[in-house]
C-alpha atoms as a PDB file:
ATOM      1  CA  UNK A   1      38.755 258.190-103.886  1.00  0.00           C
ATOM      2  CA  UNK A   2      42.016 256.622-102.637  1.00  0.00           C
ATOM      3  CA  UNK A   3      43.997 257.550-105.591  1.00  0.00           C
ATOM      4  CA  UNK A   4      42.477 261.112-105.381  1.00  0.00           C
ATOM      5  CA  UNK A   5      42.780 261.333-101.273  1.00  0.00           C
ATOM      6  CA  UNK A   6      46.464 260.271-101.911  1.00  0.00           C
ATOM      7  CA  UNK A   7      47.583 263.033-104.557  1.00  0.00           C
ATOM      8  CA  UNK A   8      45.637 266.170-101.918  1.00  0.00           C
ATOM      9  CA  UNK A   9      47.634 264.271 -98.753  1.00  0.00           C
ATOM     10  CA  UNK A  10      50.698 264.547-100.525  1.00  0.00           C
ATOM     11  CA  UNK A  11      50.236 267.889-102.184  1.00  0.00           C
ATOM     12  CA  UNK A  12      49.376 268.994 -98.298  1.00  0.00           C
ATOM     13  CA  UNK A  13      52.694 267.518 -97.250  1.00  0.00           C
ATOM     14  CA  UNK A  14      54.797 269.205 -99.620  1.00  0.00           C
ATOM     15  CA  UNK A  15      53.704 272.801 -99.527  1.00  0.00           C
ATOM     16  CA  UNK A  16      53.091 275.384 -97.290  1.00  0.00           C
ATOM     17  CA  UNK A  17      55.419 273.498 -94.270  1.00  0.00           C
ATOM     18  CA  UNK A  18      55.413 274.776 -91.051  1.00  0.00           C
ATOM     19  CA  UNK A  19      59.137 275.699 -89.026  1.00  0.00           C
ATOM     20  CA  UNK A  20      60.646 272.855 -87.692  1.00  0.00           C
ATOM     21  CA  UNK A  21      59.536 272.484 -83.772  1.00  0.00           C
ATOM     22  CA  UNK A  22      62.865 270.511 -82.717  1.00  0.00           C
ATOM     23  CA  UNK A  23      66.298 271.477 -83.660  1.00  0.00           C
ATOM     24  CA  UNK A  24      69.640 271.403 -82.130  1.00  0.00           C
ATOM     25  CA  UNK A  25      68.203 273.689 -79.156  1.00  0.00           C
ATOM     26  CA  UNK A  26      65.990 271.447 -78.298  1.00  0.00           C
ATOM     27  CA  UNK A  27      68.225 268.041 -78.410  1.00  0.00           C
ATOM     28  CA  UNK A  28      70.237 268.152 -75.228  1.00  0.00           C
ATOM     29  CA  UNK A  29      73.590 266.699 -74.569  1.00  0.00           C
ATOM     30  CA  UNK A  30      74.320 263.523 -76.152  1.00  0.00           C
ATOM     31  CA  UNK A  31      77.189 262.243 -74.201  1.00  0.00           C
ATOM     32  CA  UNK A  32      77.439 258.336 -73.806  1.00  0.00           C
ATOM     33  CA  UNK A  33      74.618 257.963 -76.472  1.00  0.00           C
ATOM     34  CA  UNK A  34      75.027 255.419 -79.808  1.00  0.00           C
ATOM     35  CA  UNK A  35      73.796 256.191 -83.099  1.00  0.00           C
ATOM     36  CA  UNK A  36      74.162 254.380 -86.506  1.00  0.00           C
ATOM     37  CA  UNK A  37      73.524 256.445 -89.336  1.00  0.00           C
ATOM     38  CA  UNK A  38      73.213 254.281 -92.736  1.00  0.00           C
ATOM     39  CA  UNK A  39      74.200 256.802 -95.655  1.00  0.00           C
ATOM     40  CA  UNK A  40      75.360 259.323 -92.614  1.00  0.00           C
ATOM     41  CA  UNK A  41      78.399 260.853 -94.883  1.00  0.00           C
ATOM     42  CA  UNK A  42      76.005 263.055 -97.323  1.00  0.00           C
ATOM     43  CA  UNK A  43      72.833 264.385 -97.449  1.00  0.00           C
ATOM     44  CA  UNK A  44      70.740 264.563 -94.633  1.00  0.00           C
ATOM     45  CA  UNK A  45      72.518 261.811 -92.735  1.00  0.00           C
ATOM     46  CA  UNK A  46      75.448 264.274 -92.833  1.00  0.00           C
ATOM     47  CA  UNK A  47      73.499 266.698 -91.716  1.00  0.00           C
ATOM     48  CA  UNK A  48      71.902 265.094 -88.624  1.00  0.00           C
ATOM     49  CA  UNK A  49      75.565 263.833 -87.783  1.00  0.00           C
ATOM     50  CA  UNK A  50      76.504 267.593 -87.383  1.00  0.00           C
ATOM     51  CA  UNK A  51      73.494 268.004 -85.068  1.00  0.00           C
ATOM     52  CA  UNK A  52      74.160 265.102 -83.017  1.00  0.00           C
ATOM     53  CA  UNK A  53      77.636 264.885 -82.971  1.00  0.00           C
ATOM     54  CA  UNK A  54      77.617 269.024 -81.564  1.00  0.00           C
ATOM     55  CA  UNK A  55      75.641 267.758 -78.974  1.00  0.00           C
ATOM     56  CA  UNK A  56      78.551 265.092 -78.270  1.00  0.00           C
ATOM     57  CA  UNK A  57      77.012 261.749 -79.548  1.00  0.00           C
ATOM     58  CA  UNK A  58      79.323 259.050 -80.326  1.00  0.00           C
ATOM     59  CA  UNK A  59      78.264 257.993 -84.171  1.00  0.00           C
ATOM     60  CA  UNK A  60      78.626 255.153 -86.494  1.00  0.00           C
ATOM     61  CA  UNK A  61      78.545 256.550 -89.963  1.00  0.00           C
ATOM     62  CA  UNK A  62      77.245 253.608 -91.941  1.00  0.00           C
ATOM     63  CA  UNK A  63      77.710 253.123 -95.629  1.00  0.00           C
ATOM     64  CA  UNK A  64      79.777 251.512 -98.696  1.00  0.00           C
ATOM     65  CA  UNK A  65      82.835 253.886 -99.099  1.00  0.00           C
ATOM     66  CA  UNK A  66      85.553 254.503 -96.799  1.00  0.00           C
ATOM     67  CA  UNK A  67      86.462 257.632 -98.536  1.00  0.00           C
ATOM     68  CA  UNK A  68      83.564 259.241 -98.295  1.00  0.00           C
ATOM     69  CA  UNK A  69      83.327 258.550 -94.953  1.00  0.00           C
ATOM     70  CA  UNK A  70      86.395 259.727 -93.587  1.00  0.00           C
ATOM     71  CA  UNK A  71      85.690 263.173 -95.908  1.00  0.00           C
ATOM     72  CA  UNK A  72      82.760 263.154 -94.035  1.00  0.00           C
ATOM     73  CA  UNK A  73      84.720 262.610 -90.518  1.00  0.00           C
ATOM     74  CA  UNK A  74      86.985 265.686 -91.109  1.00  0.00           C
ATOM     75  CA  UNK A  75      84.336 267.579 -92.023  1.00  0.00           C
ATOM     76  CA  UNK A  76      82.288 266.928 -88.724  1.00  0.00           C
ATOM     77  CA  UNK A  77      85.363 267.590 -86.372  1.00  0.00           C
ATOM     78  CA  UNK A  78      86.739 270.681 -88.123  1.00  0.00           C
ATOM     79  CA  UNK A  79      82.753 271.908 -87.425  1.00  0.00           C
ATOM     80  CA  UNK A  80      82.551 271.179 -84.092  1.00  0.00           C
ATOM     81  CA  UNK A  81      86.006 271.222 -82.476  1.00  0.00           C
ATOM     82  CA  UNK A  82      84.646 271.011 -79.069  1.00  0.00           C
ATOM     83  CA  UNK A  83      82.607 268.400 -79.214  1.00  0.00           C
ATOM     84  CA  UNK A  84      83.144 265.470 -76.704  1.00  0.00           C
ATOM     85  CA  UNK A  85      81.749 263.173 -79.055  1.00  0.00           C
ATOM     86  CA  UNK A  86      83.387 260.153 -81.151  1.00  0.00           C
ATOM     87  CA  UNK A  87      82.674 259.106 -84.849  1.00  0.00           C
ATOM     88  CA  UNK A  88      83.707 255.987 -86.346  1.00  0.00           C
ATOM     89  CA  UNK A  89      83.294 254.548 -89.868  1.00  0.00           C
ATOM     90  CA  UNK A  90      81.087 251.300 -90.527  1.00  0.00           C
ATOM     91  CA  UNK A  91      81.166 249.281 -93.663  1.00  0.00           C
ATOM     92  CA  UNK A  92      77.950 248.109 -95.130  1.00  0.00           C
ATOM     93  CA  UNK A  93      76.261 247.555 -98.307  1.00  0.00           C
ATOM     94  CA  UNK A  94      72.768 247.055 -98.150  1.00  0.00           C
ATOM     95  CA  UNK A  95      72.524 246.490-101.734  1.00  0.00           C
ATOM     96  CA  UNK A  96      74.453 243.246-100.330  1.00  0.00           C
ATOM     97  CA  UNK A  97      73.019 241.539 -97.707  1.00  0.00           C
ATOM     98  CA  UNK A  98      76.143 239.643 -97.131  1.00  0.00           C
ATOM     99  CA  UNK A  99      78.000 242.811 -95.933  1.00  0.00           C
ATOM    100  CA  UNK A 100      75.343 243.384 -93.040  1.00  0.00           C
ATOM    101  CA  UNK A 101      76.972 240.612 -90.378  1.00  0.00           C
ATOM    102  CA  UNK A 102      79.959 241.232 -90.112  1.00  0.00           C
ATOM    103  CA  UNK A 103      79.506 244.927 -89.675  1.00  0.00           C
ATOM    104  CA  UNK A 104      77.095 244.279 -86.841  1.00  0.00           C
ATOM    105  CA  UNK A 105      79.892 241.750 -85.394  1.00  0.00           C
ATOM    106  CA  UNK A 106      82.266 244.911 -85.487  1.00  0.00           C
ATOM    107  CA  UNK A 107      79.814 247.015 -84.224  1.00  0.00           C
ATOM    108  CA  UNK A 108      79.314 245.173 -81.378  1.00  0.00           C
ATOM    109  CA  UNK A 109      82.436 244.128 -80.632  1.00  0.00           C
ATOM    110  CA  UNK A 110      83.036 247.831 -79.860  1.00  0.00           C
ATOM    111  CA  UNK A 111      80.079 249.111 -78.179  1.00  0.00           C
ATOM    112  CA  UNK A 112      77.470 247.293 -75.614  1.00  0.00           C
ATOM    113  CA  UNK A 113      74.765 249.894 -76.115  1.00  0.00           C
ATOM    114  CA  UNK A 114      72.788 251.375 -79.438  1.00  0.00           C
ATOM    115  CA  UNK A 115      70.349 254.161 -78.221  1.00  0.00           C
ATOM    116  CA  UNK A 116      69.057 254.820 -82.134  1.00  0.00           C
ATOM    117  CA  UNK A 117      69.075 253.114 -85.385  1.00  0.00           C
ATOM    118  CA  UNK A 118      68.521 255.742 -88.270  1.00  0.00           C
ATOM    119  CA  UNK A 119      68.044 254.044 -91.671  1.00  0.00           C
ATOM    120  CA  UNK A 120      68.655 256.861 -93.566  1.00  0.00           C
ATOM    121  CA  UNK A 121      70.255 255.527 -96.160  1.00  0.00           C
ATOM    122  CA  UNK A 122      68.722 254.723 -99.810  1.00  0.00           C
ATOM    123  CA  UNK A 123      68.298 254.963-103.643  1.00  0.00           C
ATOM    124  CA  UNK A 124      65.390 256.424-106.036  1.00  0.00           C
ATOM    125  CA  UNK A 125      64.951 255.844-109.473  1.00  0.00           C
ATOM    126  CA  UNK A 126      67.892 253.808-110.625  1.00  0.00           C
ATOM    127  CA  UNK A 127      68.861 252.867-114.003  1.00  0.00           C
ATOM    128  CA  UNK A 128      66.431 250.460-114.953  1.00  0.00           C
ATOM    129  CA  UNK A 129      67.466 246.542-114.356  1.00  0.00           C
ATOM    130  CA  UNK A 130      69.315 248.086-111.543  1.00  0.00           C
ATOM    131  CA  UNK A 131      69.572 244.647-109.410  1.00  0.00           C
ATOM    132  CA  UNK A 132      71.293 244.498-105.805  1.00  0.00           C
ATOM    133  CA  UNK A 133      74.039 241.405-105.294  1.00  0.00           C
ATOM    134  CA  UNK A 134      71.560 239.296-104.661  1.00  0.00           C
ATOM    135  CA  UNK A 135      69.905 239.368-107.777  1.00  0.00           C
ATOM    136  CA  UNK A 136      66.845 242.028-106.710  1.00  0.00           C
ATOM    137  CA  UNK A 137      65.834 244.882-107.541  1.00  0.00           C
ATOM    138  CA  UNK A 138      68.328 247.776-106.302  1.00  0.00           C
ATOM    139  CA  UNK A 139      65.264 249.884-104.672  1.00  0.00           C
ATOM    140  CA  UNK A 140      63.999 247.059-102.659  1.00  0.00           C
ATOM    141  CA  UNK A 141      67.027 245.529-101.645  1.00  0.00           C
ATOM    142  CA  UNK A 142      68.621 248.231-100.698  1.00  0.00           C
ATOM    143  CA  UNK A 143      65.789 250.478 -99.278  1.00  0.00           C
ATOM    144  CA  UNK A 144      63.629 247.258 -97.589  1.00  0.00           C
ATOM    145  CA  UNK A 145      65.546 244.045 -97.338  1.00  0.00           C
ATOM    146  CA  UNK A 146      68.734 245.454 -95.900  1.00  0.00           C
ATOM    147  CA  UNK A 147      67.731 247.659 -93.122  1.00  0.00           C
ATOM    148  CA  UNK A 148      65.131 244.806 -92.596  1.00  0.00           C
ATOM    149  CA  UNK A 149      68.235 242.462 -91.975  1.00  0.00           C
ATOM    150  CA  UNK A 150      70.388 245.095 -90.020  1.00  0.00           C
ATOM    151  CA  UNK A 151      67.407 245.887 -87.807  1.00  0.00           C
ATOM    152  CA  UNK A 152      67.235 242.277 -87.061  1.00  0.00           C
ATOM    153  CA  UNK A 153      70.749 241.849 -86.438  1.00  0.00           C
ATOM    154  CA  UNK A 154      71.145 244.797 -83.980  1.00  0.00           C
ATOM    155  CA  UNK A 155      67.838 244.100 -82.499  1.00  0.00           C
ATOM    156  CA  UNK A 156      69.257 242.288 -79.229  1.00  0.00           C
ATOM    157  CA  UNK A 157      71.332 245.168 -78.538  1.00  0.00           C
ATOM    158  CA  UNK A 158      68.542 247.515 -78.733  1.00  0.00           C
ATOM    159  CA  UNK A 159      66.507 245.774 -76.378  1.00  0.00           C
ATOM    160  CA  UNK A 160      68.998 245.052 -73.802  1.00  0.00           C
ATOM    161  CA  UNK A 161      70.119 249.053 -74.157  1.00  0.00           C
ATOM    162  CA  UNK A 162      66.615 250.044 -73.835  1.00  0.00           C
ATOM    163  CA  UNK A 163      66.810 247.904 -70.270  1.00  0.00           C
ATOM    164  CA  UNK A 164      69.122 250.158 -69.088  1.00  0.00           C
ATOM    165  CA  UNK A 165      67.355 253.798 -70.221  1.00  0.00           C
ATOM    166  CA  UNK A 166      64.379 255.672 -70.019  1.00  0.00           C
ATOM    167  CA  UNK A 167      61.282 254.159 -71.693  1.00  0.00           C
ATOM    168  CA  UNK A 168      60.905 255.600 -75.334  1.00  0.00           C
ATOM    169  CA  UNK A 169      64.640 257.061 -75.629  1.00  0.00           C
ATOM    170  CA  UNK A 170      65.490 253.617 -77.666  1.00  0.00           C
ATOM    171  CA  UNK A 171      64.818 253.942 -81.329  1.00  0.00           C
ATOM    172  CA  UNK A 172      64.618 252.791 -84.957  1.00  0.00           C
ATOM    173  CA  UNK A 173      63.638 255.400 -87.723  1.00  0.00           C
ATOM    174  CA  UNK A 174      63.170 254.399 -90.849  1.00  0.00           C
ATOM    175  CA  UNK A 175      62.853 256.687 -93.862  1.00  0.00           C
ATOM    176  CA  UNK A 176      59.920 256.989 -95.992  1.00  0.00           C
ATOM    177  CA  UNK A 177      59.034 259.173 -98.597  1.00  0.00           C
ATOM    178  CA  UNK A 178      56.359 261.392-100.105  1.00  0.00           C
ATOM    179  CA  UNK A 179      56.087 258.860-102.450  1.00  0.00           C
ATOM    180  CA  UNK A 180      54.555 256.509-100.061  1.00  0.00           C
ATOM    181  CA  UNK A 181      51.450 259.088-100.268  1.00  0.00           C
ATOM    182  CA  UNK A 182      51.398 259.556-104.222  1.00  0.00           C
ATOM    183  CA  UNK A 183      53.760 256.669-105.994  1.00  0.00           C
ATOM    184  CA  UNK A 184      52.778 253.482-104.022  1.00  0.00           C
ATOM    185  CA  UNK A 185      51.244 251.426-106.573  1.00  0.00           C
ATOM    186  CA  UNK A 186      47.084 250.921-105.704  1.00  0.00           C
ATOM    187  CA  UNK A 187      46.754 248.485-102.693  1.00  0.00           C
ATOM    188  CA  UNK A 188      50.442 249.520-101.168  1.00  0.00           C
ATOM    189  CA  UNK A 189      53.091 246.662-101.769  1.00  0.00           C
ATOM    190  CA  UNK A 190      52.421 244.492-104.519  1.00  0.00           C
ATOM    191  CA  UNK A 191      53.692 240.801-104.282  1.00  0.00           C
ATOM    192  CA  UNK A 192      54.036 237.907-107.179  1.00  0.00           C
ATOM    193  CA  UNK A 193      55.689 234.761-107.330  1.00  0.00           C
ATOM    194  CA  UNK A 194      59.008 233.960-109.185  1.00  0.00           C
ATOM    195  CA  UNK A 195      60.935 231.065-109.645  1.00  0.00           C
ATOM    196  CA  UNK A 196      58.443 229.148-107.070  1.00  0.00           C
ATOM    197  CA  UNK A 197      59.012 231.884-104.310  1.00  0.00           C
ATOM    198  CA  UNK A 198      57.069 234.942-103.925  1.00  0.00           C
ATOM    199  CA  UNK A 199      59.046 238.164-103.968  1.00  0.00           C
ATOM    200  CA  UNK A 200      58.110 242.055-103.980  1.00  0.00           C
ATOM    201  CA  UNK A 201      56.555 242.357-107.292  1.00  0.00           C
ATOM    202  CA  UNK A 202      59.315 244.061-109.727  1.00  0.00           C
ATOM    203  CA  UNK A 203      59.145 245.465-113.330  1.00  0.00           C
ATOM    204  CA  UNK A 204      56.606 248.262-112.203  1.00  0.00           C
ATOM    205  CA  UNK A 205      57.965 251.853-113.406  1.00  0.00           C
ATOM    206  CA  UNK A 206      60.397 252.987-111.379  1.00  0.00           C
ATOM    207  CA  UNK A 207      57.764 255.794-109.219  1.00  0.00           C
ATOM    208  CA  UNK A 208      55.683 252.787-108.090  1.00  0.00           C
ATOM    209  CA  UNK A 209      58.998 250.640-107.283  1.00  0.00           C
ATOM    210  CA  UNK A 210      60.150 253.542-104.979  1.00  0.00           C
ATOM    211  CA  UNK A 211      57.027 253.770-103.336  1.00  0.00           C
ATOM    212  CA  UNK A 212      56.582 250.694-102.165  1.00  0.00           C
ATOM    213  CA  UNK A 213      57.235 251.046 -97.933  1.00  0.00           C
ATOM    214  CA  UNK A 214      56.024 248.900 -95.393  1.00  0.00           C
ATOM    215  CA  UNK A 215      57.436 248.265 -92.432  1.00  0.00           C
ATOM    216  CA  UNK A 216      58.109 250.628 -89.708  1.00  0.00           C
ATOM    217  CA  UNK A 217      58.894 251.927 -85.990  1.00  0.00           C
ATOM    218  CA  UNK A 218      59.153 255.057 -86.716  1.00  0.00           C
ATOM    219  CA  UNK A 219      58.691 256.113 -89.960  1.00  0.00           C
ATOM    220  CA  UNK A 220      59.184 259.513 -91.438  1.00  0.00           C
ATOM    221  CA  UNK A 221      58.878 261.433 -94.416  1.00  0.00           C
ATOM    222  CA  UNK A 222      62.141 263.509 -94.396  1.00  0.00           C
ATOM    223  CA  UNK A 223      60.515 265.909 -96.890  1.00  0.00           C
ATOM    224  CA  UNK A 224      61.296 266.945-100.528  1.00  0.00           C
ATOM    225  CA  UNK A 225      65.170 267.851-100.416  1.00  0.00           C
ATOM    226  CA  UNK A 226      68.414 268.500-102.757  1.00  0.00           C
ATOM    227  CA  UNK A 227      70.148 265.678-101.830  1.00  0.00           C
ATOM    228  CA  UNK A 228      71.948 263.181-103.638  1.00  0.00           C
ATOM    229  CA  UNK A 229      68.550 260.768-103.682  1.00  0.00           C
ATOM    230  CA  UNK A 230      67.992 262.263-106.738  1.00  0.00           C
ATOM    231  CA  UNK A 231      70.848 261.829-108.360  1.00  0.00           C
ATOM    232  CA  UNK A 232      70.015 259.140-111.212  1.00  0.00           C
ATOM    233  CA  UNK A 233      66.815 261.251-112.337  1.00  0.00           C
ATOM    234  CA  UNK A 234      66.529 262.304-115.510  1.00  0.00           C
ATOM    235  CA  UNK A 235      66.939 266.321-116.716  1.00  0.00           C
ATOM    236  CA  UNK A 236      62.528 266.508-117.125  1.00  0.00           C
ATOM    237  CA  UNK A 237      62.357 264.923-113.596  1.00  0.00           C
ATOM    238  CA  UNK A 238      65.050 267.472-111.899  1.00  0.00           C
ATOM    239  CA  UNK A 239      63.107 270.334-113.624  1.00  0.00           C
ATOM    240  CA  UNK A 240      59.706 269.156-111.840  1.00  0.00           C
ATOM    241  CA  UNK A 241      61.047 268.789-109.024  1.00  0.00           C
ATOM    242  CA  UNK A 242      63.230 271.702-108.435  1.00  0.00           C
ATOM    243  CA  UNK A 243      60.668 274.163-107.240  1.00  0.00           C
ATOM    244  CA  UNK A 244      59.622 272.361-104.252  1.00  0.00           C
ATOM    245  CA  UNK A 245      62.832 271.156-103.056  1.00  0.00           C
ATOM    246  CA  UNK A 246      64.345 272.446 -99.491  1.00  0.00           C
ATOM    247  CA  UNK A 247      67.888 272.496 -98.204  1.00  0.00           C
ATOM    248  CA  UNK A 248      68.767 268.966 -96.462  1.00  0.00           C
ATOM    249  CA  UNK A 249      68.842 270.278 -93.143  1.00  0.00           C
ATOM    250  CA  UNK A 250      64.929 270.626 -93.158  1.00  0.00           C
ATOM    251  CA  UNK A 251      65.006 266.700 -93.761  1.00  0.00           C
ATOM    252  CA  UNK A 252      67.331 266.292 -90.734  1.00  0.00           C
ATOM    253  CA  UNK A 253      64.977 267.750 -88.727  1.00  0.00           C
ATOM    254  CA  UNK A 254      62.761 265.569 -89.310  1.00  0.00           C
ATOM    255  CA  UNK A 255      65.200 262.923 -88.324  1.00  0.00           C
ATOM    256  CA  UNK A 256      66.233 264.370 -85.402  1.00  0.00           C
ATOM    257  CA  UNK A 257      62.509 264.240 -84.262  1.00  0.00           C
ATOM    258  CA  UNK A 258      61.567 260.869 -85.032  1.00  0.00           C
ATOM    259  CA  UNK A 259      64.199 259.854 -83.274  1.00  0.00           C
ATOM    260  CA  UNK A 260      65.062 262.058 -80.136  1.00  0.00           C
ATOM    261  CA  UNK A 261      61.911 264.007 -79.931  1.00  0.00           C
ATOM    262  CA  UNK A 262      60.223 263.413 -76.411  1.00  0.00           C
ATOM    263  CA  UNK A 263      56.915 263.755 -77.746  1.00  0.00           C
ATOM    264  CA  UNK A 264      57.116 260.605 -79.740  1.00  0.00           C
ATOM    265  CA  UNK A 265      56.459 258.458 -76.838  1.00  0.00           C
ATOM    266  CA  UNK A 266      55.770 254.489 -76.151  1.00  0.00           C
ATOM    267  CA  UNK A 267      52.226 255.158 -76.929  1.00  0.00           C
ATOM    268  CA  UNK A 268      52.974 256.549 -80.257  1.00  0.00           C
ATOM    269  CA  UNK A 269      55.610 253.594 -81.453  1.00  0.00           C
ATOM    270  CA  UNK A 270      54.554 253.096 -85.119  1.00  0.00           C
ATOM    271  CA  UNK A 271      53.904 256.935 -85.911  1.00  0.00           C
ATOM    272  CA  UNK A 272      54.192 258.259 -88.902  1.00  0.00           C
ATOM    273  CA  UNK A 273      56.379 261.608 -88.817  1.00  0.00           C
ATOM    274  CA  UNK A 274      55.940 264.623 -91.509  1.00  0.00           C
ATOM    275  CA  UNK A 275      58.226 267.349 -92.066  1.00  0.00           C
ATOM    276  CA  UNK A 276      59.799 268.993 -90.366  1.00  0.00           C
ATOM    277  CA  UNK A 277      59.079 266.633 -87.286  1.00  0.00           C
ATOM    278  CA  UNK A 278      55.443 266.365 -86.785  1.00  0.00           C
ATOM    279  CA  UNK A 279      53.151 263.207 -86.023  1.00  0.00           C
ATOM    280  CA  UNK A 280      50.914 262.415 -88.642  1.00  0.00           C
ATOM    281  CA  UNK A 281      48.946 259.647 -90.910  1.00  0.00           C
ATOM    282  CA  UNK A 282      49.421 258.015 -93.837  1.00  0.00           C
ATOM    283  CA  UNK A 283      47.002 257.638 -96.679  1.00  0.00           C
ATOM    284  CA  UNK A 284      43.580 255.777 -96.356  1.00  0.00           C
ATOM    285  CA  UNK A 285      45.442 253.388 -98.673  1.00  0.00           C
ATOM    286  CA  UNK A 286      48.061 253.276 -97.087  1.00  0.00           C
ATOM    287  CA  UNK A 287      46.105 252.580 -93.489  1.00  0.00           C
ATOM    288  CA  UNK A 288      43.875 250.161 -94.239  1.00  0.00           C
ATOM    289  CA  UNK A 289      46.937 247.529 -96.532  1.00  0.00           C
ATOM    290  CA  UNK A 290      49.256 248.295 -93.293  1.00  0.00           C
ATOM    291  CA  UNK A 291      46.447 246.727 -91.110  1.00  0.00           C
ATOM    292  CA  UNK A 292      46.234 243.052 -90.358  1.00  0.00           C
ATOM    293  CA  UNK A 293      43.691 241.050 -92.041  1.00  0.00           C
ATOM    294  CA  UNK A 294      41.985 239.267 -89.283  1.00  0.00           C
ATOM    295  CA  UNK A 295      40.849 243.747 -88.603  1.00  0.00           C
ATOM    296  CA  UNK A 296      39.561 243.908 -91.953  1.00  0.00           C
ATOM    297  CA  UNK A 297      42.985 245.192 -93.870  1.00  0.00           C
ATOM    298  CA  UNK A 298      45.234 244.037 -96.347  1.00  0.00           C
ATOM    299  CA  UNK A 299      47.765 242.124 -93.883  1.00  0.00           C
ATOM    300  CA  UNK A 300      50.720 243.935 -96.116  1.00  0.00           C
ATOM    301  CA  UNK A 301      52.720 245.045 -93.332  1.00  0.00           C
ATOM    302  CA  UNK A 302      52.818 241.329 -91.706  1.00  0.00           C
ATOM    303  CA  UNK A 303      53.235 239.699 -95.414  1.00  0.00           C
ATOM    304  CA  UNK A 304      55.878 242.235 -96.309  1.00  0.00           C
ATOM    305  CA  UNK A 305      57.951 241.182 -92.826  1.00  0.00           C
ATOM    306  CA  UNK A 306      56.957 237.346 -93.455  1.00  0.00           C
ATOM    307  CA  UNK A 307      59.116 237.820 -97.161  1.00  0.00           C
ATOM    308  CA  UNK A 308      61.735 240.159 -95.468  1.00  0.00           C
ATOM    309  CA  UNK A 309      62.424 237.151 -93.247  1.00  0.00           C
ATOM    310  CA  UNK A 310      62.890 234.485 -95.339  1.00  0.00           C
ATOM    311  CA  UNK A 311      64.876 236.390 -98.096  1.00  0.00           C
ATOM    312  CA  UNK A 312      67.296 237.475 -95.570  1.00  0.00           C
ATOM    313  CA  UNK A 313      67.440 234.358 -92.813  1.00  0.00           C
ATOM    314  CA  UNK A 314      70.248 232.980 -95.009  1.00  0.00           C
ATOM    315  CA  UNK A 315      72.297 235.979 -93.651  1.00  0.00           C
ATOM    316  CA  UNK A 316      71.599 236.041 -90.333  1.00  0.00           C
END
């Protein structure tokens, strides 16, 4: 039943989408709000920088190349040429966790507030033995262990800026998938022990490896998209997926509600958003490995952080 209930959830979730409920109308003025944006200089991230910085948001556009970013920059202020808002480049490679310090140092050198952390940024279905510069493999390092380890290192900041503001307004999104629903391996996040320590279980095919999320504030599901994400699959793969693939600013949507949307509120810290910004559920799968043990689940949520933490303390 689980791997059935999966496959109709996610078949639900990819067809037949409803019009996005909050958009650049909706968002407000921005002025003297903070933003990071990991991967914010293509793709969706590129597009919810145009929404935000319209509605004059000072952003951090997060990623590995300079060049790209500062295409990206141009781009933004030739688009909005009114905008009161400031954008700023930050280098980080989370395929490399040792990158992630000293951009938070010159982060916060700069600025003493960070109203939302998007972790937008990630890769699917990489050539295989794709390994990050640690020596794991690329999907998990770069899509768990280092926003895990950027989270962590902006955390203070967060807290002390949600002091200051109006309860809720403080966020971190983290990006999901579809594939969460339908490619997560049976039992979510799979673990096994190398080398004496016990890591995310690697050398599953490439779906399952992408599947495999865990740990969230907000999560979403920024919906199927043509975006660069898909840029390592093969021509069979493209083919499949082309029919049920929507422009990127759909997925931005969804961004821009899991992480300025007023109705995702204290009480709902932890949702789950669909596209194109709606509060939903995962998976019965999905629900009952996410929930701790000592409730009668499979604890994965807490084991997953427990590994995050010690692969990444090194680095902190």
């Amino acid at each position: 039943m689980g791997q059935r209930s999966s496959l109709v959830l996610g078949l639900q979730q990819t067809f037949f989408l409803p019009k996005p409920t909050f958009t650049e109308k909706e968002l407000g003025d921005q002025s003297g709000t903070v933003a990071i944006l990991t991967g914010g200089y293509a793709g969706i991230g590129l597009q919810l920088a145009h929404m935000l910085y319209g509605a004059n948001a000072t952003i951090y556009i997060a990623g590995r190349s300079q060049e790209k970013a500062a295409g990206a920059i141009a781009a933004l202020k030739e688009a909005h040429p009114n905008s009161k808002g400031k954008l700023h480049f930050l280098h980080v490679d989370l395929a490399d966790l040792s990158t992630i310090k000293p951009a938070v140092e010159e982060f916060t050198k700069k600025e003493d507030r960070l109203d939302v952390l998007v972790n937008n940024a990630g890769v699917m279905w990489p050539p295989e033995g794709s390994k990050s510069a640690q020596g794991y493999d690329l999907q998990i390092g770069t899509n768990v262990y280092g926003p895990f380890l950027l989270t962590h290192l902006l955390r203070p900041l967060l807290v002390e800026t949600a002091k200051k503001d109006a309860e809720g307004k403080v966020r971190v999104c983290w990006a999901g998938s579809i594939g969460v629903e339908w490619a997560a391996p049976p039992g979510s996040v799979l673990f096994e022990t190398r080398d004496g320590e016990e890591r995310v279980k690697e050398g599953l095919d490439k779906i399952q490896m992408y599947g495999m999320n865990g740990i969230i504030h907000t999560s979403f599901n920024p919906g199927n998209l043509h975006s660069e994400l898909t840029r390592h699959a093969g021509w069979i793969e493209r083919m499949a997926l082309k029919p049920i693939l929507y422009p990127t600013k759909f997925g931005a949507y969804t961004e821009l509600f899991s992480g300025w949307s007023p109705e995702v509120t204290e009480e709902k810290n932890g949702c789950y958003v669909l596209p194109w910004g709606r509060i939903g559920t995962y998976n019965v799968d999905m629900e009952k490995a996410i929930e701790k043990m000592e409730d009668g689940g499979g604890g994965k949520a807490e084991k997953l952080w427990e590994l995050c933490w010690d692969i990444t303390k090194a680095f902190m």
